[in-house]
N, C-alpha and C. Protein backbone atom coordinates (compact mmCIF):
# COMPACT_ATOMS: atom_id res chain seq x y z
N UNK A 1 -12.07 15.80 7.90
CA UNK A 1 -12.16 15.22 6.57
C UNK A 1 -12.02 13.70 6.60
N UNK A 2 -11.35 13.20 7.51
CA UNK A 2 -10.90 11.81 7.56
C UNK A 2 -11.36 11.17 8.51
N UNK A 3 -12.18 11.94 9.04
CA UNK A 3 -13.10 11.17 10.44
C UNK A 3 -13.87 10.08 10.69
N UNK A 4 -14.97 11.11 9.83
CA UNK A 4 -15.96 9.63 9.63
C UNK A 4 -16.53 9.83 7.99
N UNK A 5 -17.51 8.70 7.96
CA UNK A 5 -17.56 8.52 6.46
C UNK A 5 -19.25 7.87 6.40
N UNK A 6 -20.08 8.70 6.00
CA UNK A 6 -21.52 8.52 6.94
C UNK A 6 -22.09 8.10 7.85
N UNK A 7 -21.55 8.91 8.97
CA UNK A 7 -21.41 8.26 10.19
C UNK A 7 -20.66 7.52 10.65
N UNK A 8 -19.64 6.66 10.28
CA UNK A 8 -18.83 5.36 10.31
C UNK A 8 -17.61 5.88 10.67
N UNK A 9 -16.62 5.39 11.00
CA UNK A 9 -14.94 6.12 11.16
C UNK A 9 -14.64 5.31 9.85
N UNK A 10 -13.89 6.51 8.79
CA UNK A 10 -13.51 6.84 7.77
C UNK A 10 -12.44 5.55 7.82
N UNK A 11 -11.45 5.29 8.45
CA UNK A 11 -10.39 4.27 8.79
C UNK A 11 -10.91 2.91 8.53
N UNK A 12 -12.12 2.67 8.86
CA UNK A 12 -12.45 1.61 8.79
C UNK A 12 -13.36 0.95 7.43
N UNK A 13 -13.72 2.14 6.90
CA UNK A 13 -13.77 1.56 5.30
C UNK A 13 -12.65 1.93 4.74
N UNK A 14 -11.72 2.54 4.64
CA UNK A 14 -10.60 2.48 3.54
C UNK A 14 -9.73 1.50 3.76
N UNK A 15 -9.63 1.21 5.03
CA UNK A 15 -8.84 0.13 4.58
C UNK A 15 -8.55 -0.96 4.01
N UNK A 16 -10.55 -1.68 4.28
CA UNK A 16 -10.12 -2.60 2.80
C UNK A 16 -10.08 -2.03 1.19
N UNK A 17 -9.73 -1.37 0.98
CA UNK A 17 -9.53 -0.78 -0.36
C UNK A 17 -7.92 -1.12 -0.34
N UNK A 18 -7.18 -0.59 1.17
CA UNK A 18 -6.02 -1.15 0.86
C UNK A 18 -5.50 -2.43 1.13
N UNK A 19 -6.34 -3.47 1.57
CA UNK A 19 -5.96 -4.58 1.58
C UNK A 19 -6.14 -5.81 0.47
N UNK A 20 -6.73 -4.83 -0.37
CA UNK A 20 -7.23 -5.43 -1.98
C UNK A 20 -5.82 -4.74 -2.65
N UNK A 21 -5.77 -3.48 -2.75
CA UNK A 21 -5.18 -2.67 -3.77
C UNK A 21 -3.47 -3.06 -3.47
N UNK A 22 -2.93 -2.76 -2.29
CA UNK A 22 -1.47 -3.00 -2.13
C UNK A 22 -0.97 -4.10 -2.27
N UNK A 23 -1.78 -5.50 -2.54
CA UNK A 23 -1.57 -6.95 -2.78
C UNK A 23 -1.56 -7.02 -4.57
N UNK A 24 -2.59 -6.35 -4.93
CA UNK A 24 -2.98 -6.49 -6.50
C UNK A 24 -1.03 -5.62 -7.21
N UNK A 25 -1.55 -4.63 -6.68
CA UNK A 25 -0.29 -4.12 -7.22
C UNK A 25 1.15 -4.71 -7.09
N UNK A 26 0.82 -4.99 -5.92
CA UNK A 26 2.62 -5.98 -5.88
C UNK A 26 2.68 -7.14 -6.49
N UNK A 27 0.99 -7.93 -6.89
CA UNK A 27 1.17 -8.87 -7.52
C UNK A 27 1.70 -8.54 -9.20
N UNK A 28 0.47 -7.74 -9.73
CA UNK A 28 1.05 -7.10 -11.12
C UNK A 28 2.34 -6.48 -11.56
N UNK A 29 2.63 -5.30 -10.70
CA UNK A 29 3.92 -4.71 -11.17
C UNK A 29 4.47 -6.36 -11.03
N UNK A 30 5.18 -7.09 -9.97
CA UNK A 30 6.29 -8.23 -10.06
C UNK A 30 5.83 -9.16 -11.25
N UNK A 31 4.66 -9.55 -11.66
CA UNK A 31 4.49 -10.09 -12.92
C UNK A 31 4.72 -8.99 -14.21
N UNK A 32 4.27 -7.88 -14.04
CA UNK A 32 4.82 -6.40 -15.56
C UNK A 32 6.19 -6.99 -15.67
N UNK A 33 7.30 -7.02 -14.41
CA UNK A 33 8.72 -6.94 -14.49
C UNK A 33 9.22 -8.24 -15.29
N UNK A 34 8.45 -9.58 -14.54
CA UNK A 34 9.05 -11.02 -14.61
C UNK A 34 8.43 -11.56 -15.98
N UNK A 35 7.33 -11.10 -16.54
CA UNK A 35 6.86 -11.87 -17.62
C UNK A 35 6.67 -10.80 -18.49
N UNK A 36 7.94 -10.45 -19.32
CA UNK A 36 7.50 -9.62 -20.32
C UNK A 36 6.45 -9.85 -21.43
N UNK A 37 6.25 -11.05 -21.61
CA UNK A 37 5.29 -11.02 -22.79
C UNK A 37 4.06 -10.80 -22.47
N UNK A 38 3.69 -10.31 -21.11
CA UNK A 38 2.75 -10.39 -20.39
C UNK A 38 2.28 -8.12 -20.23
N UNK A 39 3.04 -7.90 -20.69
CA UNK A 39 3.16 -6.93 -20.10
C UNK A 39 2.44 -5.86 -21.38
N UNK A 40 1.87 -6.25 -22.28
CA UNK A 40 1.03 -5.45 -22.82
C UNK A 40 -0.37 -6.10 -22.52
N UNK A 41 -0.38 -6.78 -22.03
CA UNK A 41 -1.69 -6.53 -21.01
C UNK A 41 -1.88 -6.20 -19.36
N UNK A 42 -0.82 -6.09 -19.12
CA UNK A 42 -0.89 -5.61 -17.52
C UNK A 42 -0.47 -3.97 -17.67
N UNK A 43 0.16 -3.49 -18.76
CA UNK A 43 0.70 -2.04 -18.48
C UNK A 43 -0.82 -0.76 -18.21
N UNK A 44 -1.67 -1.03 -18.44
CA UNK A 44 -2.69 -0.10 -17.79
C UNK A 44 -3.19 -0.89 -16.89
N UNK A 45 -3.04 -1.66 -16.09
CA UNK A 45 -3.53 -1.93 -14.50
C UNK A 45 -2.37 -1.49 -13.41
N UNK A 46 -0.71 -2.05 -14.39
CA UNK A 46 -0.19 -1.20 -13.31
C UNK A 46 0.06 -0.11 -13.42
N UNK A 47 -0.16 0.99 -13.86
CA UNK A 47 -0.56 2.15 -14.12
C UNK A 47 -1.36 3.06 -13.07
N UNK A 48 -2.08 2.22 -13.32
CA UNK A 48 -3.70 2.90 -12.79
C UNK A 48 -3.39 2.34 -10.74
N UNK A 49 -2.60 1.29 -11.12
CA UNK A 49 -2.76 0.85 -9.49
C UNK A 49 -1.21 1.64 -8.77
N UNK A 50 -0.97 1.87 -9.65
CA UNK A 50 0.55 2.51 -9.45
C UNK A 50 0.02 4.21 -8.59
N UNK A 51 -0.83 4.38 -9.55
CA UNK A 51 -1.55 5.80 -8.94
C UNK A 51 -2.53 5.92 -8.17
N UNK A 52 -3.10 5.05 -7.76
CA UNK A 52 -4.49 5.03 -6.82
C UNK A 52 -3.62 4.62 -5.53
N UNK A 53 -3.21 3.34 -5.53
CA UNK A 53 -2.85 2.17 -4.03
C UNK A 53 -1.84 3.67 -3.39
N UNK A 54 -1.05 4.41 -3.31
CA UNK A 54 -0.13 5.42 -2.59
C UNK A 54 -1.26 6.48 -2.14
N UNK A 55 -2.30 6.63 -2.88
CA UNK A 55 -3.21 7.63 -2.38
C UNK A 55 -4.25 6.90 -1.36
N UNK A 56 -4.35 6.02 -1.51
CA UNK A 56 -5.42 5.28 -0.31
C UNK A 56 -5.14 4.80 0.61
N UNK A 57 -3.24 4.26 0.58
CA UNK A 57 -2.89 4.09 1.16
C UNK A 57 -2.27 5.46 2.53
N UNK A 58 -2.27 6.26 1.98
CA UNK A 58 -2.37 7.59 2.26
C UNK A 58 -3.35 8.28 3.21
N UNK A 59 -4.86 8.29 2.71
CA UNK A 59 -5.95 8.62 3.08
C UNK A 59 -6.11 7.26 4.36
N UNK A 60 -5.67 5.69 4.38
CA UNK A 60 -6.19 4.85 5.12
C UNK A 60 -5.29 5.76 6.55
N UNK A 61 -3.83 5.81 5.72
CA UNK A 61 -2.78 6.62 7.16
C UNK A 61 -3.70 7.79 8.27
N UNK A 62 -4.03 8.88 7.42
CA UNK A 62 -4.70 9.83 8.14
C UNK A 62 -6.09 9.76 8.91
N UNK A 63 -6.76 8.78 8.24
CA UNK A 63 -7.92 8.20 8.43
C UNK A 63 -7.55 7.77 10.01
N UNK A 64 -6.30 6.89 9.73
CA UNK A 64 -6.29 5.69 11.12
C UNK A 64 -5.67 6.67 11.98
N UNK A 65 -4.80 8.13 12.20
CA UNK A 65 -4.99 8.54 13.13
C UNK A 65 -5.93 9.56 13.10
N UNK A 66 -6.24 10.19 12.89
CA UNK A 66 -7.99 10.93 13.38
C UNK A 66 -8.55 9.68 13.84
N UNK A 67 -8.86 8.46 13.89
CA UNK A 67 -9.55 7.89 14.51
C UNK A 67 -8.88 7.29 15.95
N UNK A 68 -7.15 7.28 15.63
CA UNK A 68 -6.60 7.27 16.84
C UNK A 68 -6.53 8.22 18.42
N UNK A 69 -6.82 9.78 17.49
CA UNK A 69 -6.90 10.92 18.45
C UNK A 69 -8.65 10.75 19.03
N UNK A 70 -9.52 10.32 17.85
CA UNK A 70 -11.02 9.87 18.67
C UNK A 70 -10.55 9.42 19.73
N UNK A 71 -9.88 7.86 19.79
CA UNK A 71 -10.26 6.94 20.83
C UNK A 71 -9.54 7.45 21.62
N UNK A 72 -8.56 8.13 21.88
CA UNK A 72 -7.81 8.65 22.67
C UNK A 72 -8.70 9.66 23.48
N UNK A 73 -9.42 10.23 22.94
CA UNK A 73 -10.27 11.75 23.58
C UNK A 73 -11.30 11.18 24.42
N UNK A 74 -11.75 9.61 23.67
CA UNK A 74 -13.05 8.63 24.25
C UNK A 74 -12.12 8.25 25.51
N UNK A 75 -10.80 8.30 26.05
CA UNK A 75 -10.33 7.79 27.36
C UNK A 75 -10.15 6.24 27.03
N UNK A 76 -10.06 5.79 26.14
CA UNK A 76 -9.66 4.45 25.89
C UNK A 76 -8.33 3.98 27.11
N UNK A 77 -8.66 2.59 27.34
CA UNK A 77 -7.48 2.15 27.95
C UNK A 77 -5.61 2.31 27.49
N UNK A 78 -4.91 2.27 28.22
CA UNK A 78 -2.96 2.23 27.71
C UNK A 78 -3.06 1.09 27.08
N UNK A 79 -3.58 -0.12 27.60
CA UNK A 79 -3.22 -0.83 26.77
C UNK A 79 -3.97 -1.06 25.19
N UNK A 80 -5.23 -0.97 25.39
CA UNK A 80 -5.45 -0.50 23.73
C UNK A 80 -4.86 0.21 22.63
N UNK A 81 -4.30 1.26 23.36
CA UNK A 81 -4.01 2.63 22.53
C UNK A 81 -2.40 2.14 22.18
N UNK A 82 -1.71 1.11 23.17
CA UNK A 82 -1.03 0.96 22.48
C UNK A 82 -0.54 -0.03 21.40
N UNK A 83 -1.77 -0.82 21.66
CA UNK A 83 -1.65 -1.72 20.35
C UNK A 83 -2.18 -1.20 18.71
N UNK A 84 -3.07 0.33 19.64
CA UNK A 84 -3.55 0.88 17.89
C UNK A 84 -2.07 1.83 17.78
N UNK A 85 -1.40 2.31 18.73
CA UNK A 85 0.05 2.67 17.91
C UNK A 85 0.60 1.90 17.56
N UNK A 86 0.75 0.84 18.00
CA UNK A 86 1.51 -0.21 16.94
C UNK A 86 0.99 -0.72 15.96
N UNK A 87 -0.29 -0.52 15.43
CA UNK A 87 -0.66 -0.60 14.21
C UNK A 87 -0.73 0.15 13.26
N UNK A 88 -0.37 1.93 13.75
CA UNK A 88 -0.39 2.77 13.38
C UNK A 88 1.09 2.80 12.97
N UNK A 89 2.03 2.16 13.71
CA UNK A 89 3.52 2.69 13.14
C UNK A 89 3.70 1.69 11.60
N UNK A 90 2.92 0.17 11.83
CA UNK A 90 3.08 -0.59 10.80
C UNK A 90 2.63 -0.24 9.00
N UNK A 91 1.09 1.01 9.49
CA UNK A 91 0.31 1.42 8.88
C UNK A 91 1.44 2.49 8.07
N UNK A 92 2.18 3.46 9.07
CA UNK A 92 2.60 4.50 8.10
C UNK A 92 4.08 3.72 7.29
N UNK A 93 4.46 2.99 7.92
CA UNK A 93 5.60 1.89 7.05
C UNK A 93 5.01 1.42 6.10
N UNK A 94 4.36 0.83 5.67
CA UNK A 94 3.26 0.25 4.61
C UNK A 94 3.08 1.79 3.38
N UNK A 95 2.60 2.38 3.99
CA UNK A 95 2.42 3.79 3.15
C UNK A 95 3.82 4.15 2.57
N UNK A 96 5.14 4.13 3.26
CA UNK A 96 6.07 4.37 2.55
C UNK A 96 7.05 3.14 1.51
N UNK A 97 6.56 2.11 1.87
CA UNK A 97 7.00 0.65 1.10
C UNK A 97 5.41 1.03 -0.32
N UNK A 98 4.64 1.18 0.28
CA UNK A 98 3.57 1.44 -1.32
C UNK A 98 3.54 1.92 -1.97
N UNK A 99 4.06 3.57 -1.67
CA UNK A 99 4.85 4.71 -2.31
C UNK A 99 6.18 4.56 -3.19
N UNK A 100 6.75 3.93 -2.29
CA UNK A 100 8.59 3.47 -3.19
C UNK A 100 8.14 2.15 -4.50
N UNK A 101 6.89 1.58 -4.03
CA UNK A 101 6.70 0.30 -4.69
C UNK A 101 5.85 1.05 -6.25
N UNK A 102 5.18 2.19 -6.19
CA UNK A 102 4.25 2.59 -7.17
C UNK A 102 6.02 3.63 -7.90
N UNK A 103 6.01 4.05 -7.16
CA UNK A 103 7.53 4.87 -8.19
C UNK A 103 8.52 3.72 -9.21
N UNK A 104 8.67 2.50 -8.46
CA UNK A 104 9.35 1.63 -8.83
C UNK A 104 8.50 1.25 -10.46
N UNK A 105 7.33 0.85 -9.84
CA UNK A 105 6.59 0.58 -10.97
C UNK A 105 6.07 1.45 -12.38
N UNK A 106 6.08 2.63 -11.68
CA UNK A 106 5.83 3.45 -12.84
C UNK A 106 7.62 3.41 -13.62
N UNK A 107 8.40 3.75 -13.18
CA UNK A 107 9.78 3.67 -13.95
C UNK A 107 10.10 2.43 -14.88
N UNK A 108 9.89 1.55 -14.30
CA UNK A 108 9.28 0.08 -15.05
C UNK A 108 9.00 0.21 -15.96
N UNK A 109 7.83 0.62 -15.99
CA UNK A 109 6.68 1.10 -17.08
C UNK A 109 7.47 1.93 -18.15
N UNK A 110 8.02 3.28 -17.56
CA UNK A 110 8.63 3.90 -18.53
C UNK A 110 10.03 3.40 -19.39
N UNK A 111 10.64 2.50 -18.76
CA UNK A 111 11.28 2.42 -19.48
C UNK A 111 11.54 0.76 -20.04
N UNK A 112 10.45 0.13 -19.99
CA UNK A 112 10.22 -1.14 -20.89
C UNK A 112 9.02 -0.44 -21.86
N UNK A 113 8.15 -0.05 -21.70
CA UNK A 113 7.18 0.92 -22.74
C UNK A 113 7.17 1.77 -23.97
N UNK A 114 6.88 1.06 -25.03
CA UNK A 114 7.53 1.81 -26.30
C UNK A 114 6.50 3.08 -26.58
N UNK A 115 5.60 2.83 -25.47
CA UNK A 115 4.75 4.47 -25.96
C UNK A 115 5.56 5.67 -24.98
N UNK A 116 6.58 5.26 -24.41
CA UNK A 116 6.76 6.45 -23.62
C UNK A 116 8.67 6.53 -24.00
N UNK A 117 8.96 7.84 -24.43
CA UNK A 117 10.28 8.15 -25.05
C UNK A 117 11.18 8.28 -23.79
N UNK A 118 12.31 7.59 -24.01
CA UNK A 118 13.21 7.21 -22.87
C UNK A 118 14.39 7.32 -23.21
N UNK A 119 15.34 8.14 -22.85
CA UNK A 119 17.02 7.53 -23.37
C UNK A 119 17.07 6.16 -23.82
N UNK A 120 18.14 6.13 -24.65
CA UNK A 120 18.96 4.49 -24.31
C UNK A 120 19.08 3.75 -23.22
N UNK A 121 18.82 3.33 -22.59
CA UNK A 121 19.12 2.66 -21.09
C UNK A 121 20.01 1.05 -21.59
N UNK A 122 21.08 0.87 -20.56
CA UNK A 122 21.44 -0.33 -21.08
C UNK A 122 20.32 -1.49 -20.89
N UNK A 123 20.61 -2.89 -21.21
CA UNK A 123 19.04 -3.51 -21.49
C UNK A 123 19.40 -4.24 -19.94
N UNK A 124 20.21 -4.02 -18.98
CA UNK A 124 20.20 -4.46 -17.49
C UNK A 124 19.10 -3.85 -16.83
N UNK A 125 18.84 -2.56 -17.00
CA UNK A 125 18.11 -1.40 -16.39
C UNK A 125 16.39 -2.25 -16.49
N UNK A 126 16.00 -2.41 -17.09
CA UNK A 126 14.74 -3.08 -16.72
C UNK A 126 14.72 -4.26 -15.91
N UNK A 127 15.85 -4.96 -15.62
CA UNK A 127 15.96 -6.00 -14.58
C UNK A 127 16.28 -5.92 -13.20
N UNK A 128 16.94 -4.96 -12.99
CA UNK A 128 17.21 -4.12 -12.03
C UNK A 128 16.03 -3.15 -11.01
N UNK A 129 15.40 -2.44 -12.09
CA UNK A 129 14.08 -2.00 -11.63
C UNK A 129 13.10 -3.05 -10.98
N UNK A 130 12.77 -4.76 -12.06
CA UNK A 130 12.12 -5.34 -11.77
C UNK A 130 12.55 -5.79 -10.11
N UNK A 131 13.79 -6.14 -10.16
CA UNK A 131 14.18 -6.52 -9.03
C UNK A 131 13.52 -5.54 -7.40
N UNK A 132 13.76 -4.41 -8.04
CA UNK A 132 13.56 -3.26 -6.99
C UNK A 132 11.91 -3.70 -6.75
N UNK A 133 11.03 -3.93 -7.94
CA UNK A 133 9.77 -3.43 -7.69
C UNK A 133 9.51 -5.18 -6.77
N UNK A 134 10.30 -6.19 -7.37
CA UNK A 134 10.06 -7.54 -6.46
C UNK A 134 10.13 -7.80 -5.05
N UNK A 135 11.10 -6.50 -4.55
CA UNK A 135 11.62 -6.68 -3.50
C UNK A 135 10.78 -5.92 -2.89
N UNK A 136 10.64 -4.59 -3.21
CA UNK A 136 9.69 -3.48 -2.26
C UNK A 136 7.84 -4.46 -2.52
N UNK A 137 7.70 -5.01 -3.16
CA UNK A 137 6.55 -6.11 -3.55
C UNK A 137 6.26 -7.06 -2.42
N UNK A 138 7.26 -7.79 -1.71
CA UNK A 138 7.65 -8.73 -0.38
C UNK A 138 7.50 -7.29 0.43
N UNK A 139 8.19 -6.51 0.76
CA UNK A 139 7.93 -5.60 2.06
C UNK A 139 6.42 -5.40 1.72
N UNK A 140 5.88 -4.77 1.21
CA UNK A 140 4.48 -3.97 1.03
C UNK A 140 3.56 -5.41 1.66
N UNK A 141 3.73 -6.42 0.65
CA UNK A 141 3.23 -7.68 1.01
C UNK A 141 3.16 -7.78 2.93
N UNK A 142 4.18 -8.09 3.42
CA UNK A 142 4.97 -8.04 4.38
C UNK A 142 4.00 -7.30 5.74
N UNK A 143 3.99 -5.75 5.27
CA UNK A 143 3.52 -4.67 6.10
C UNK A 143 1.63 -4.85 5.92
N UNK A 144 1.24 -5.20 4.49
CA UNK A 144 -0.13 -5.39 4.75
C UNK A 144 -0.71 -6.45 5.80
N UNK A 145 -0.17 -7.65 6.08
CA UNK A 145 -0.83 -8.10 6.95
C UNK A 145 -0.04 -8.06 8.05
N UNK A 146 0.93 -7.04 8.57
CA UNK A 146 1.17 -6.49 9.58
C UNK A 146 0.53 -6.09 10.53
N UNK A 147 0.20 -4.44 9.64
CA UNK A 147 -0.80 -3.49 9.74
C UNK A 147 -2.28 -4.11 9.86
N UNK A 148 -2.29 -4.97 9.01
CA UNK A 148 -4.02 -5.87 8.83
C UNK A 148 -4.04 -6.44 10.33
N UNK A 149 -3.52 -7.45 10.69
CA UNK A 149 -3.57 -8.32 11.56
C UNK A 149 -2.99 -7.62 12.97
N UNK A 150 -2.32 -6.48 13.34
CA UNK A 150 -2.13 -5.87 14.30
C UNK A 150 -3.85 -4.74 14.86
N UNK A 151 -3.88 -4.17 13.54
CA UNK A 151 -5.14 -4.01 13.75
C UNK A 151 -6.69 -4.76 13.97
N UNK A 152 -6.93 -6.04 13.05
CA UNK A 152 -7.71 -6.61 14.04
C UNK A 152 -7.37 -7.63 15.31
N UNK A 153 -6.53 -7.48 15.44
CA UNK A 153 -6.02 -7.51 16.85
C UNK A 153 -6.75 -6.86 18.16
N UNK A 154 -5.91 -5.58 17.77
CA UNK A 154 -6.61 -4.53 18.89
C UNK A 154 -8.14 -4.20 18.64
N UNK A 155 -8.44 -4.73 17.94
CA UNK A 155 -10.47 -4.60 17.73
C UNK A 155 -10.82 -6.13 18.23
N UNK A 156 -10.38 -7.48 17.73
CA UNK A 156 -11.14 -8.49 18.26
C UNK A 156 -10.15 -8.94 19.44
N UNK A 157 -9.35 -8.42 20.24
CA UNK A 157 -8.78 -9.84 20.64
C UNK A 157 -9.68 -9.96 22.27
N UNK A 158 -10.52 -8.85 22.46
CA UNK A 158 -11.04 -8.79 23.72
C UNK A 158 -12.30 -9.20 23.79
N UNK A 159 -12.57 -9.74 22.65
CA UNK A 159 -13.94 -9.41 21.85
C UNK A 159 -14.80 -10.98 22.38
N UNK A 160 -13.77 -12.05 21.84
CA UNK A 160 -14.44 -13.48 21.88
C UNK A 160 -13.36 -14.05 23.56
């Protein structure tokens, strides 16, 4: 399923989806949190990015190993394979900082959002969250050009 993608290895188009999507989102949610007056126009982007960026980021994970067990079966060199595991360990860290970062954000959402019914929360609780979503915002940040730059690594560095 995650192999290839008309003909192509599947890994290698999704990932820019996540190198657009996990930046956008950490940019928005940390602006939803920091600029409230801002935030009835960002609450359906981070929404929508809250729910897509964990799933692609997801699909890029499985993608990049099925294409890891390819090159592995192709007899690729140790030292290649182990620079695509080390892009692979950065890759599934990223997936769980994008995941904690879209939960963060959706809670955000729910409970600064007057369309969505919420206990009382004291009025700290939305600053607190923001904080959370600012911080997991720097990691995600952090791990994308980790993962980005470890991986074209092990594709160009033999190249030029």
């Amino acid at each position: 399923m995650f192999k290839e993608i008309n003909g192509l290895p599947g890994h290698v188009l999704v990932v820019h989806a996540v190198v657009v999507f996990v930046p956008l989102l950490a940019l928005l949610a940390s602006a939803y949190g920091l600029m409230p007056r801002w935030r009835p126009r960002l609450d359906w982007a981070v929404a929508i990015l809250a729910v897509i960026t964990p799933v692609l980021a997801w699909v890029a994970t499985e993608s990049g190993e099925a294409f890891e067990e390819a090159l592995r079966a192709k007899g690729y060199s140790p030292e290649l394979l182990a620079k695509i595991h080390e892009h692979s360990e950065y890759g599934e860290t990223l997936q769980w900082f994008t995941i904690g970062l879209a939960v963060a954000a959706l809670l955000l959402l729910a409970v600064t959002s007057s369309r969505v019914r919420t206990p009382n929360l004291p009025g700290w609780a939305p600053w607190v969250l923001t904080a959370i979503v600012v911080v997991l915002s720097v990691f995600a940040l952090v791990y994308v050009y980790l993962t980005g730059d470890s991986g074209a690594a092990s594709v160009w560095s033999n190249t030029f």
